[in-house]
PDB file of N, CA and C in Angstrom:
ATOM      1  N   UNK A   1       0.843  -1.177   0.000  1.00  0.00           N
ATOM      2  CA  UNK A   1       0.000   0.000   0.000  1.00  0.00           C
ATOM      3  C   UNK A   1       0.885   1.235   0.000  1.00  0.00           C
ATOM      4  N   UNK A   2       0.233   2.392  -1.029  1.00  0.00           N
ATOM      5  CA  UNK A   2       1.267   3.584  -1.078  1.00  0.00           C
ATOM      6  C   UNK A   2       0.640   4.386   0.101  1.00  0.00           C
ATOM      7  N   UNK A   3       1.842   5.281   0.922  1.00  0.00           N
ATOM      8  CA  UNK A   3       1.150   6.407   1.744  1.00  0.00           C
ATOM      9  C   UNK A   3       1.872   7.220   1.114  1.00  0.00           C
ATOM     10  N   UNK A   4       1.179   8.238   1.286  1.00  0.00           N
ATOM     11  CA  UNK A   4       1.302   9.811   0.674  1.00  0.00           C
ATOM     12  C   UNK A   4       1.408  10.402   1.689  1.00  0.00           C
ATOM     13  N   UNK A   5       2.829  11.306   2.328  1.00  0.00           N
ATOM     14  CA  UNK A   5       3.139  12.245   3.578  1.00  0.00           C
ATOM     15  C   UNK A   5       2.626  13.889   2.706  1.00  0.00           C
ATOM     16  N   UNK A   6       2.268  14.685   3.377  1.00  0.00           N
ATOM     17  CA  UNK A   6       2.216  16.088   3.635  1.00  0.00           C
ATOM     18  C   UNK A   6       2.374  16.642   4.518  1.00  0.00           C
ATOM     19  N   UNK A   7       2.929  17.894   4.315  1.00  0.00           N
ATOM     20  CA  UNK A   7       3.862  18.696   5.188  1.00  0.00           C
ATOM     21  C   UNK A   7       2.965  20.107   5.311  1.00  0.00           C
ATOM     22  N   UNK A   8       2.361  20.795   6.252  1.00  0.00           N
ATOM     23  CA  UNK A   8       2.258  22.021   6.448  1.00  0.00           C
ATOM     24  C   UNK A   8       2.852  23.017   5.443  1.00  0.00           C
ATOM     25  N   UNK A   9       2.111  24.270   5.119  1.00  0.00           N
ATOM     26  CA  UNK A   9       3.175  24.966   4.582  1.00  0.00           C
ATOM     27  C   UNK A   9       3.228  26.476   5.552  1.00  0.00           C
ATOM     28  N   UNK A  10       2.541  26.035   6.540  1.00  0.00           N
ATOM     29  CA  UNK A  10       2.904  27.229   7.370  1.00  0.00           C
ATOM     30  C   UNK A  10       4.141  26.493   8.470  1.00  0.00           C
ATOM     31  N   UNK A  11       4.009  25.695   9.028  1.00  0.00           N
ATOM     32  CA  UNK A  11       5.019  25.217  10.293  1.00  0.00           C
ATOM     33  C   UNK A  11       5.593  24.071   9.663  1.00  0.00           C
ATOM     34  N   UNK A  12       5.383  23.241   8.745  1.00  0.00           N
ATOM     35  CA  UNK A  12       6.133  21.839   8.499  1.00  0.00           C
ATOM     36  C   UNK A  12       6.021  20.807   9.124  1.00  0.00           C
ATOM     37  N   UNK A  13       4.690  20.460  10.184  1.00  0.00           N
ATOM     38  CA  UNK A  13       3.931  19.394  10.441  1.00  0.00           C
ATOM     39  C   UNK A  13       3.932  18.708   9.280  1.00  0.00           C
ATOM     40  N   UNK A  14       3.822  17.297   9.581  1.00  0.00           N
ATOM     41  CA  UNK A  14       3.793  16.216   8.888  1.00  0.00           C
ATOM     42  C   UNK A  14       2.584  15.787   9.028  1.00  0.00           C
ATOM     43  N   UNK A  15       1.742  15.366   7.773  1.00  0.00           N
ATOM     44  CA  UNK A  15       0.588  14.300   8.114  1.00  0.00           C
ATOM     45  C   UNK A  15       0.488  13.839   8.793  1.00  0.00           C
ATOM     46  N   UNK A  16      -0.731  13.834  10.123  1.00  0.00           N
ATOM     47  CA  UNK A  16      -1.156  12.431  10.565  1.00  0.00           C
ATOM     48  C   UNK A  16      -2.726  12.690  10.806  1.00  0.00           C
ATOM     49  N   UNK A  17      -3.284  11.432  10.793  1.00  0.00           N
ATOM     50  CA  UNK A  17      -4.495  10.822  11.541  1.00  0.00           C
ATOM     51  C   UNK A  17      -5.123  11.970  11.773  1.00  0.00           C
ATOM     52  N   UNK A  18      -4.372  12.649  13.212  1.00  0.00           N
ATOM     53  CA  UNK A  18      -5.124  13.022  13.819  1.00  0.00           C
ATOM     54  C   UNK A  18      -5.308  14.669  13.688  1.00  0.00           C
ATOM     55  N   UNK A  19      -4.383  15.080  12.459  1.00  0.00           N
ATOM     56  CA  UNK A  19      -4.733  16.556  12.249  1.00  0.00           C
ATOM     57  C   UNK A  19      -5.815  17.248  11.470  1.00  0.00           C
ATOM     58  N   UNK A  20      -6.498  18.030  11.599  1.00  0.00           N
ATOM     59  CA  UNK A  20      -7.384  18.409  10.817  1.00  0.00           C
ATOM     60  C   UNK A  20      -6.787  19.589   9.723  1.00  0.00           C
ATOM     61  N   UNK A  21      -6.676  18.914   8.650  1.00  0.00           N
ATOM     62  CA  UNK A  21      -5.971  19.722   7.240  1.00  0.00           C
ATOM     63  C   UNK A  21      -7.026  20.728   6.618  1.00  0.00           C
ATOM     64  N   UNK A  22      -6.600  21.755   6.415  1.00  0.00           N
ATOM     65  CA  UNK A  22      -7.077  22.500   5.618  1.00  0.00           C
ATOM     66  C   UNK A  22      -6.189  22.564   4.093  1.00  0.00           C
ATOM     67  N   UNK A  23      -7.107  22.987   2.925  1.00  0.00           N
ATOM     68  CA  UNK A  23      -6.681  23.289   1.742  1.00  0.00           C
ATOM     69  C   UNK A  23      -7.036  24.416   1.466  1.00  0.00           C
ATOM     70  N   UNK A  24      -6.309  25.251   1.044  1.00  0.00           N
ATOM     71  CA  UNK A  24      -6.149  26.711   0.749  1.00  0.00           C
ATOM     72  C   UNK A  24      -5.383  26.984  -0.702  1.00  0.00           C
ATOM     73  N   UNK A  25      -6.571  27.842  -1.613  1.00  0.00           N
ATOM     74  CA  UNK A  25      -5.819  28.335  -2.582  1.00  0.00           C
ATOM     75  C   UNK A  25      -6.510  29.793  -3.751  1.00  0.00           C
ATOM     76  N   UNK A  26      -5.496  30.592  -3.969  1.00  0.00           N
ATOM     77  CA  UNK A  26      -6.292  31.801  -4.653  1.00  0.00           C
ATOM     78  C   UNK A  26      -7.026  31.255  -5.570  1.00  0.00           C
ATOM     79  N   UNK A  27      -8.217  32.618  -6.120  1.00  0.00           N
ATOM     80  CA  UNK A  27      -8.766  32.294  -6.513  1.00  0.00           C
ATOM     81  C   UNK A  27      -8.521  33.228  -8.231  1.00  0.00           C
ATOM     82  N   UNK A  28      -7.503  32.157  -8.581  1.00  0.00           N
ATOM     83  CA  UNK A  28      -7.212  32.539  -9.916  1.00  0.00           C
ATOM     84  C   UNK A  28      -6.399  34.323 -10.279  1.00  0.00           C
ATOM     85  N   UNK A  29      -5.519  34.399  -9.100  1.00  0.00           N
ATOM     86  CA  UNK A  29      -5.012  35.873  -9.424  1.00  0.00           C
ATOM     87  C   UNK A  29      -6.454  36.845  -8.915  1.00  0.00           C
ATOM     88  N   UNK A  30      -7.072  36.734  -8.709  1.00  0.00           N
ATOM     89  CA  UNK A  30      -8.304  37.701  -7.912  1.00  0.00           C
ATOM     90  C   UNK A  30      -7.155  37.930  -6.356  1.00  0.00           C
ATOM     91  N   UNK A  31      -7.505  38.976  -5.543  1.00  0.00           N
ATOM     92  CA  UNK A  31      -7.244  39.294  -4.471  1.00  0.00           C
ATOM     93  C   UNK A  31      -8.102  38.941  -3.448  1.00  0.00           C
ATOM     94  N   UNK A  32      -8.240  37.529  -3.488  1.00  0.00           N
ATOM     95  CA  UNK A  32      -9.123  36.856  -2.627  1.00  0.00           C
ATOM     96  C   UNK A  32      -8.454  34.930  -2.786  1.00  0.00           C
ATOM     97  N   UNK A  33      -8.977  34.330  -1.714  1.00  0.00           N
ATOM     98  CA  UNK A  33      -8.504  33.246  -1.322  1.00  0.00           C
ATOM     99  C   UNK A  33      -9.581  31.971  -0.564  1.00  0.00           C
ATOM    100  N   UNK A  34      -9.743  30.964  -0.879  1.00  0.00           N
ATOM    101  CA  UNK A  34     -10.377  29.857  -0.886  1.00  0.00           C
ATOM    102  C   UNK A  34      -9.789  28.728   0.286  1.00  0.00           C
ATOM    103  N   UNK A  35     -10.592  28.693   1.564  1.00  0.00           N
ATOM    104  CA  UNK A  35      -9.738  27.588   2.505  1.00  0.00           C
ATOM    105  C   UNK A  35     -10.970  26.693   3.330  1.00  0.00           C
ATOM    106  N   UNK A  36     -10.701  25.213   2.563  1.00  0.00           N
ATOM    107  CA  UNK A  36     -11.836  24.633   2.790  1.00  0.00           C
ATOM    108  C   UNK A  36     -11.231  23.253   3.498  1.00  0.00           C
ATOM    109  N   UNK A  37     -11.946  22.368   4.593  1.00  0.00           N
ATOM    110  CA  UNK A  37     -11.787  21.429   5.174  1.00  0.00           C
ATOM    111  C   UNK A  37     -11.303  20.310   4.372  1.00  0.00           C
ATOM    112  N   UNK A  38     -10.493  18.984   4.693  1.00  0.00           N
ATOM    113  CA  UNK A  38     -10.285  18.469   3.937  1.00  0.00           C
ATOM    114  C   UNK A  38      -9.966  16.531   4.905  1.00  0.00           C
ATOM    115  N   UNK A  39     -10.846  15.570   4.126  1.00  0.00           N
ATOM    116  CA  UNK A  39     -11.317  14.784   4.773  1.00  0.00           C
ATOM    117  C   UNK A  39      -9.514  13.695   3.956  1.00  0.00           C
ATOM    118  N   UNK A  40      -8.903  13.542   5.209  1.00  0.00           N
ATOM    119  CA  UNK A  40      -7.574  12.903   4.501  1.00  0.00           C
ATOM    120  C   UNK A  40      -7.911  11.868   3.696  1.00  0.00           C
ATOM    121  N   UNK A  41      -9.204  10.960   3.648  1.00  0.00           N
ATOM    122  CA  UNK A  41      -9.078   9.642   2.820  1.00  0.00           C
ATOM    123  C   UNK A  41      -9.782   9.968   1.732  1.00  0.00           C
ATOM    124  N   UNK A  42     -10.131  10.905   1.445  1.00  0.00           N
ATOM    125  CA  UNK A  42     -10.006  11.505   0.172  1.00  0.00           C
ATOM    126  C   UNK A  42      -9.703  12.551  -0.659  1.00  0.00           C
ATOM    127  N   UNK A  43      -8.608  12.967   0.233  1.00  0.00           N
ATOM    128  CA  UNK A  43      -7.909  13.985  -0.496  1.00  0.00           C
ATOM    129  C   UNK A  43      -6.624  13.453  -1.193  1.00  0.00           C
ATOM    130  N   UNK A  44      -6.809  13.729  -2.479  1.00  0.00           N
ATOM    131  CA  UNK A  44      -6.390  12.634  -3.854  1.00  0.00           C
ATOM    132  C   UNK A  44      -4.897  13.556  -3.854  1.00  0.00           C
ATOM    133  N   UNK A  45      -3.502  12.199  -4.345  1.00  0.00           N
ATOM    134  CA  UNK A  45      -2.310  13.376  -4.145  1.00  0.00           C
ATOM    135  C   UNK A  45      -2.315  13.875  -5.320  1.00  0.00           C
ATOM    136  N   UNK A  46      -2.886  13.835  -6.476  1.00  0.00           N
ATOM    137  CA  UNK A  46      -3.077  15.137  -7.669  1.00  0.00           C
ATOM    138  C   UNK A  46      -3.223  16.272  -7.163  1.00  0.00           C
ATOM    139  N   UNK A  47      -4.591  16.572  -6.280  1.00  0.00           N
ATOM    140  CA  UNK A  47      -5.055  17.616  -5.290  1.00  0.00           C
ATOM    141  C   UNK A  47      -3.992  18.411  -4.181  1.00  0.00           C
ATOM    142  N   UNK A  48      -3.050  17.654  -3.304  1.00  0.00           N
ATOM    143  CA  UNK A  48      -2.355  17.691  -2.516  1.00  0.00           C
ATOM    144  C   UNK A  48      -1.290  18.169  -3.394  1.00  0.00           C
ATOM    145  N   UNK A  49      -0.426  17.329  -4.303  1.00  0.00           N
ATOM    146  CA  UNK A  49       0.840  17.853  -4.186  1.00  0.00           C
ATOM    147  C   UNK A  49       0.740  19.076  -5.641  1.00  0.00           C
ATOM    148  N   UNK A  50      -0.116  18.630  -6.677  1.00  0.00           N
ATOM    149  CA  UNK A  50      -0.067  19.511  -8.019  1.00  0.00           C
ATOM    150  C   UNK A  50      -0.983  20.622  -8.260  1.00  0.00           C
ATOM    151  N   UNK A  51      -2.093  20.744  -7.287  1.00  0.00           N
ATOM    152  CA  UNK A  51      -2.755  21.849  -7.445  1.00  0.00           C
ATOM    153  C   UNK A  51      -3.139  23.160  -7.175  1.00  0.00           C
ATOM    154  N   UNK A  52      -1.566  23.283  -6.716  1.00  0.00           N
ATOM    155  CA  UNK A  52      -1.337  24.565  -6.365  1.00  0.00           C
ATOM    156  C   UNK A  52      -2.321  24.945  -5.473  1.00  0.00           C
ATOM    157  N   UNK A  53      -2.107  24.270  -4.235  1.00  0.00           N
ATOM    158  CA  UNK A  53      -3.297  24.254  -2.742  1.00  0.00           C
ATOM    159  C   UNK A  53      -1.649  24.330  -1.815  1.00  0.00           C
ATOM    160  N   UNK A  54      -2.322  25.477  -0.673  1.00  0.00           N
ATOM    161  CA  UNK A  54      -1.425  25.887   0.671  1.00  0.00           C
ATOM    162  C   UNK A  54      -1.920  24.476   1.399  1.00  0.00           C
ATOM    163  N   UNK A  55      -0.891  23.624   1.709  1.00  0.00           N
ATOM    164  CA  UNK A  55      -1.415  23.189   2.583  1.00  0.00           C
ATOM    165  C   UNK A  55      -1.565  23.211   4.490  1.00  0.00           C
ATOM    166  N   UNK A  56      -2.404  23.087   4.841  1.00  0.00           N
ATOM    167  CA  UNK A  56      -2.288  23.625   6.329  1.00  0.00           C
ATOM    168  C   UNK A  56      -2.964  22.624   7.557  1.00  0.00           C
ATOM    169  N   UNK A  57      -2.041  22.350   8.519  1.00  0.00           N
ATOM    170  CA  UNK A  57      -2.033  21.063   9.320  1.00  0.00           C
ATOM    171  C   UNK A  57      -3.277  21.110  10.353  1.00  0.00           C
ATOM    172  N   UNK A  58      -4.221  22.754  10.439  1.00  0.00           N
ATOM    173  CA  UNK A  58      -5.347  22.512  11.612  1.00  0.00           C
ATOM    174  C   UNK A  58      -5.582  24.350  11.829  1.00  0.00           C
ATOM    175  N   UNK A  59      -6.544  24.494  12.902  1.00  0.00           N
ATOM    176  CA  UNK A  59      -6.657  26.224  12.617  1.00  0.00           C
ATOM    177  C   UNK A  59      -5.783  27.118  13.208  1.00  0.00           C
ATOM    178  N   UNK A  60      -5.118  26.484  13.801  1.00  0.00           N
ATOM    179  CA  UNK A  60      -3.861  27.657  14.342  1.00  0.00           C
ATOM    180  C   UNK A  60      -3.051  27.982  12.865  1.00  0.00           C
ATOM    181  N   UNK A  61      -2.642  26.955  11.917  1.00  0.00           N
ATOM    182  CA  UNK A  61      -1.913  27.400  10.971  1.00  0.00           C
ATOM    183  C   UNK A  61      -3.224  28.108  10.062  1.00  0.00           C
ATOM    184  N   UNK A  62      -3.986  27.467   9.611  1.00  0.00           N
ATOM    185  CA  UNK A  62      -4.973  28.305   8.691  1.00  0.00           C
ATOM    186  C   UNK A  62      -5.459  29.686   9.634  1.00  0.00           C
ATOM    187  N   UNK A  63      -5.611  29.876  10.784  1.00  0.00           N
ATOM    188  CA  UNK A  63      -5.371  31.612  10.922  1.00  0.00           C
ATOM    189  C   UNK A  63      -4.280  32.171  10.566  1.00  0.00           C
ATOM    190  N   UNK A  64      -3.245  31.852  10.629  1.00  0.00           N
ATOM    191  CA  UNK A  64      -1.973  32.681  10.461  1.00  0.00           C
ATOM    192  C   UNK A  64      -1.636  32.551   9.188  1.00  0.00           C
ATOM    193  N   UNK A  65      -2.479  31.847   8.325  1.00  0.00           N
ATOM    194  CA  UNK A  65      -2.246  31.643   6.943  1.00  0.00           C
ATOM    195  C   UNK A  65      -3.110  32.846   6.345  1.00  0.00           C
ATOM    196  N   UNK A  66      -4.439  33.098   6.925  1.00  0.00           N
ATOM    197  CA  UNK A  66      -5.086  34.190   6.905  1.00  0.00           C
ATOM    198  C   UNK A  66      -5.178  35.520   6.971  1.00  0.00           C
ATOM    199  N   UNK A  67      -4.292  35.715   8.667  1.00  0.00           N
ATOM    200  CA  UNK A  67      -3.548  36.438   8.743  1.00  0.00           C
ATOM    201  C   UNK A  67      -2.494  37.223   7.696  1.00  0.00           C
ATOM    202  N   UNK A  68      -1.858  36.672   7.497  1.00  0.00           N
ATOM    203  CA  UNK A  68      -0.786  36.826   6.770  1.00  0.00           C
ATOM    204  C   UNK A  68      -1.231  36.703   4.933  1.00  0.00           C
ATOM    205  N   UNK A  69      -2.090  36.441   4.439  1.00  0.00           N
ATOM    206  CA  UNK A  69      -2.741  36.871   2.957  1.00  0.00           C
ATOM    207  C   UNK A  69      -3.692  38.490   3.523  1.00  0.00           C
ATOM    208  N   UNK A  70      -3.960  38.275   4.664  1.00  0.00           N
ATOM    209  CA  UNK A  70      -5.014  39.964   4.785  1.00  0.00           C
ATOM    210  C   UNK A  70      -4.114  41.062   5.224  1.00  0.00           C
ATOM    211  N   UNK A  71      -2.957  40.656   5.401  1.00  0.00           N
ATOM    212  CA  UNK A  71      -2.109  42.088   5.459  1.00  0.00           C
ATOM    213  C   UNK A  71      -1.398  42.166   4.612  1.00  0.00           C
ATOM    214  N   UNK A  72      -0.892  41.498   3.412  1.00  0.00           N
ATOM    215  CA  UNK A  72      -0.687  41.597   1.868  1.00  0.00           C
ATOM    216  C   UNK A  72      -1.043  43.059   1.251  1.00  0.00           C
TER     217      UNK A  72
END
């Protein structure tokens, strides 16, 4: 069986179990941004590693991911 690791891109947490991932990504060059829940056994690694999605390990990183696109 293949596993697929992901890494935070705010702190560099590693996948597991028990984190709740968010996926985050602009919305096409608009000055606005898209960050939606993400259920690990089906989040496909096309999605994860090629689609140009922030990835983020739970809501402490997706605020500061927030944070930090609203003072841009």
């Amino acid at each position: 069986m293949k596993v697929d690791t992901f890494s935070c891109d705010v702190c560099g947490e590693l996948r597991k179990d028990t984190n709740h991932w968010f996926l985050a990504f602009s919305n096409f060059g608009k000055p606005e941004f898209t960050i939606t829940e993400v259920a690990l056994k089906v989040w496909s690694e096309h999605e994860a590693k090629f689609g140009g999605y922030v990835h983020l390990c739970g809501i402490e990183c997706a605020t500061k991911f927030v944070a930090r696109e609203l003072a841009k």
